[in-house]
C-alpha atoms as a PDB file:
ATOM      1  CA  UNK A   1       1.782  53.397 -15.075  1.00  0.00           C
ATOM      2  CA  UNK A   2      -0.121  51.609 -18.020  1.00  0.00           C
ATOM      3  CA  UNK A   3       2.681  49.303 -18.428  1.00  0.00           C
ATOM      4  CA  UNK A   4       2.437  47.750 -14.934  1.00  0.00           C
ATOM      5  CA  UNK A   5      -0.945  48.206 -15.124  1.00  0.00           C
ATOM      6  CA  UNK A   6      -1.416  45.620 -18.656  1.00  0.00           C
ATOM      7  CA  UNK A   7       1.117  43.594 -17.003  1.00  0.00           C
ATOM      8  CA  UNK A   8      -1.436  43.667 -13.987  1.00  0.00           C
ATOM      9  CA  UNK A   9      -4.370  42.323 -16.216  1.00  0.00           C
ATOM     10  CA  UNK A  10      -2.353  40.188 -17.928  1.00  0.00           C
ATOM     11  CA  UNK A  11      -1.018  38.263 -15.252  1.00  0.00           C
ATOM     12  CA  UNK A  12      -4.885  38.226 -13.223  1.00  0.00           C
ATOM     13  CA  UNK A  13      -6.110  36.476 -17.158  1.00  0.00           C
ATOM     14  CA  UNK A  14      -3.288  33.835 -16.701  1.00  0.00           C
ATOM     15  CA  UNK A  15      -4.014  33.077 -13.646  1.00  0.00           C
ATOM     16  CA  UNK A  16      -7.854  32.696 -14.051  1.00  0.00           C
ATOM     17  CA  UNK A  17      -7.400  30.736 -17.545  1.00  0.00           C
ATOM     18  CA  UNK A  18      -5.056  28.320 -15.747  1.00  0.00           C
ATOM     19  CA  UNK A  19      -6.330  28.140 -12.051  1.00  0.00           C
ATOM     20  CA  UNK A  20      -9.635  26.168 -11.777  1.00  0.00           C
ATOM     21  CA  UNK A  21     -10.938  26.087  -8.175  1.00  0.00           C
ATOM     22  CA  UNK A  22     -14.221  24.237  -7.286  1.00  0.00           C
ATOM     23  CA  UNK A  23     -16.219  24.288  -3.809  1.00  0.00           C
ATOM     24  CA  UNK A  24     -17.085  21.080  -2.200  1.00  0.00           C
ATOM     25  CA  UNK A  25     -19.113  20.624   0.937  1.00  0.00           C
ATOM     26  CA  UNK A  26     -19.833  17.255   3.214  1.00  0.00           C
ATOM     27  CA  UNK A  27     -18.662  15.345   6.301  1.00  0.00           C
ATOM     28  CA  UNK A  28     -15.041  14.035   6.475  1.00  0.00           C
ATOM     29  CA  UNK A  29     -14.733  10.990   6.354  1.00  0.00           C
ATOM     30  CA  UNK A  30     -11.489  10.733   6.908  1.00  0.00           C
ATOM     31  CA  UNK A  31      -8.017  12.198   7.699  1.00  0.00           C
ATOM     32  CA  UNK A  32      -4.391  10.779   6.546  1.00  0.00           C
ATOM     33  CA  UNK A  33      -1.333  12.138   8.258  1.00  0.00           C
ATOM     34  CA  UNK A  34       2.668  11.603   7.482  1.00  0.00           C
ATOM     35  CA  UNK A  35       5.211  12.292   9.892  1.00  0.00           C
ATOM     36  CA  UNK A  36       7.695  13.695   7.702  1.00  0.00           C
ATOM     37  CA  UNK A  37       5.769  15.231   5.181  1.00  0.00           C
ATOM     38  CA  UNK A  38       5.230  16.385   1.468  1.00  0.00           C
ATOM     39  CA  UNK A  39       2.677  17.664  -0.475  1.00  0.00           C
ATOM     40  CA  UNK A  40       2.782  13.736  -1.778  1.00  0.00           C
ATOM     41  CA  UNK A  41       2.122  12.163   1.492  1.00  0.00           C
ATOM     42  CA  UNK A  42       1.893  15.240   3.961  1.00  0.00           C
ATOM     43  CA  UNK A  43      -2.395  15.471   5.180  1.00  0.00           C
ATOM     44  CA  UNK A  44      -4.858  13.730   2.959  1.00  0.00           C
ATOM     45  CA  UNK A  45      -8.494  14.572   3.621  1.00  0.00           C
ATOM     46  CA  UNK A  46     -11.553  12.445   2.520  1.00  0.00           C
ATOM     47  CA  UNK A  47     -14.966  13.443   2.663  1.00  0.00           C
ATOM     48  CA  UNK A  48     -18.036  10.750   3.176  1.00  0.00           C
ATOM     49  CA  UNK A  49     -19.198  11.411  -0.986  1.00  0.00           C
ATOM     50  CA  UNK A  50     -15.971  12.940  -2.761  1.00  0.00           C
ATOM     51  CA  UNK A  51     -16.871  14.682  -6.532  1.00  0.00           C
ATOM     52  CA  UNK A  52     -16.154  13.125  -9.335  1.00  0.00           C
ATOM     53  CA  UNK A  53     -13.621  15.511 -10.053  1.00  0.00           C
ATOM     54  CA  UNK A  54     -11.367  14.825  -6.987  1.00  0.00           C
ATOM     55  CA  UNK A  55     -12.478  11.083  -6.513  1.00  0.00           C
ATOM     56  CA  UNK A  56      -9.327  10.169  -3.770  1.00  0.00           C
ATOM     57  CA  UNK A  57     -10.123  13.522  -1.935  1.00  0.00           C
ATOM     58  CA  UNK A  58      -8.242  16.292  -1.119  1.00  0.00           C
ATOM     59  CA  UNK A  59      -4.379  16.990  -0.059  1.00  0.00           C
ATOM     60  CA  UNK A  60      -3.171  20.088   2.087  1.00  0.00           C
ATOM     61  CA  UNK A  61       0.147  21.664   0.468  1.00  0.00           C
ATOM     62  CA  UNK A  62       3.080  20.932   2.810  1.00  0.00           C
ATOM     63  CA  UNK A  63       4.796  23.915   2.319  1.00  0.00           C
ATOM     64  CA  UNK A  64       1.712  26.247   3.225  1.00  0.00           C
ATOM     65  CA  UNK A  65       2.187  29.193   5.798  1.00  0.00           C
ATOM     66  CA  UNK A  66      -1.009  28.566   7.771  1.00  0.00           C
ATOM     67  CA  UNK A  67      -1.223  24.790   7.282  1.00  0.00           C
ATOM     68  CA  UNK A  68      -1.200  24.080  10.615  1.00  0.00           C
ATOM     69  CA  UNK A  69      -4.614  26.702  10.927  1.00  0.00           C
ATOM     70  CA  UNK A  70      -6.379  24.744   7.875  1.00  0.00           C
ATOM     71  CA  UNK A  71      -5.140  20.990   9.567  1.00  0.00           C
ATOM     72  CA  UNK A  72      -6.829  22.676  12.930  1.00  0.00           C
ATOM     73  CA  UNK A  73      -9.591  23.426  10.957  1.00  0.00           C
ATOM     74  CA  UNK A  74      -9.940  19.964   9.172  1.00  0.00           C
ATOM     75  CA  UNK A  75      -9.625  18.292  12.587  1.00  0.00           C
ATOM     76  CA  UNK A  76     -12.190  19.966  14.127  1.00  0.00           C
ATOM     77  CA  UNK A  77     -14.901  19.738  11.609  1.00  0.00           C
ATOM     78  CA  UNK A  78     -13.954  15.668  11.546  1.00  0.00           C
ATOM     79  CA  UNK A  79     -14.092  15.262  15.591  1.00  0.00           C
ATOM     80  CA  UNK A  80     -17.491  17.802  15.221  1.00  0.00           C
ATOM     81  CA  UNK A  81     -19.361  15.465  12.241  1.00  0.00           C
ATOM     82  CA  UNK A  82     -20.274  18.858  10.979  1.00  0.00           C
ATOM     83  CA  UNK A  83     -20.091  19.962   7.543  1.00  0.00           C
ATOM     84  CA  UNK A  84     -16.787  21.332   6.132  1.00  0.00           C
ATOM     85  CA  UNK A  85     -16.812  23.412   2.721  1.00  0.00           C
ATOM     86  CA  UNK A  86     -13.329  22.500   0.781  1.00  0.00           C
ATOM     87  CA  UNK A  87     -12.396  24.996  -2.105  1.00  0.00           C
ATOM     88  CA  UNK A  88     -10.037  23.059  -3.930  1.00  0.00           C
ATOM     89  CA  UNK A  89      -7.408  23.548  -7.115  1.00  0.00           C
ATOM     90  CA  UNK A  90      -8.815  20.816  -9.157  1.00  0.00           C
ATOM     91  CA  UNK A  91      -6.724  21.599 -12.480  1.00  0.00           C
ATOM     92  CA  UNK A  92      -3.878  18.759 -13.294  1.00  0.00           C
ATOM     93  CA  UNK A  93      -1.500  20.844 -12.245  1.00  0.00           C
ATOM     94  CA  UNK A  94      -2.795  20.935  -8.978  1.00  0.00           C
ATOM     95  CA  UNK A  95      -3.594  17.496  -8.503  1.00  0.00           C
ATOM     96  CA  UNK A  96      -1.715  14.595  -7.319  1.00  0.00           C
ATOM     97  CA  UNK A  97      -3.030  11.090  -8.326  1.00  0.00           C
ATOM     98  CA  UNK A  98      -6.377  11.285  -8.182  1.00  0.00           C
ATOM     99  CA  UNK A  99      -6.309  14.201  -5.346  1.00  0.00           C
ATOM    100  CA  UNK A 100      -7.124  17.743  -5.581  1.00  0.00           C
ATOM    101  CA  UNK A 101      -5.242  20.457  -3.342  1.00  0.00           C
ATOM    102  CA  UNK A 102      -6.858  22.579  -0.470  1.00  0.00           C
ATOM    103  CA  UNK A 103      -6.836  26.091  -1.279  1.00  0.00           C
ATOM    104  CA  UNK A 104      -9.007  27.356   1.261  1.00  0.00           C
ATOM    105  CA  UNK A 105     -11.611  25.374   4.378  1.00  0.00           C
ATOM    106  CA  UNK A 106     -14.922  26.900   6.367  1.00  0.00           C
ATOM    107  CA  UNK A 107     -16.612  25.351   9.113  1.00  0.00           C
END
């Protein structure tokens, strides 16, 4: 039991000393879609002011099981003009280019 239980702990530090996510809010400015898709050139997602840290925006991950819900989500916020808060994986291992990856949306 304390074995899986360090293991546990240790694997929660790893991921926290290696994960960075950051929350970003504004309009989208713009959407980017790919027929056949990757996490490359799958969705792209720009908002009117990007930060610094993601400065080309924000990419959805291709493979993601409720990617079509988050893309639904996305959509609407851009038809709307209302304000769309991105939590995004802004570590380079995350990133593509100068792109950050969507871990989680709220409109």
């Amino acid at each position: 039991m304390l074995k899986k239980a360090t293991i546990l702990a240790l694997a929660i530090m790893t991921f926290n000393t290696t994960a960075s996510v950051t929350n970003h809010s504004g309009e989208i400015a713009n959407m980017r879609t790919w027929v056949s898709g990757s996490n490359t050139y799958g969705v792209w997602v720009s908002l009117k002011n990007n930060p610094s840290i993601c400065p080309g925006g924000f990419y959805l991950p291709h493979t993601s099981d409720n990617k079509q819900l988050v893309y639904s989500t996305l959509l609407a916020a851009r038809l709307s003009g209302k304000t769309i808060m991105i939590q995004a994986a802004d570590s380079s291992t995350y990133k593509i280019g100068d792109r950050c990856r969507i871990n989680y949306v709220m409109l």
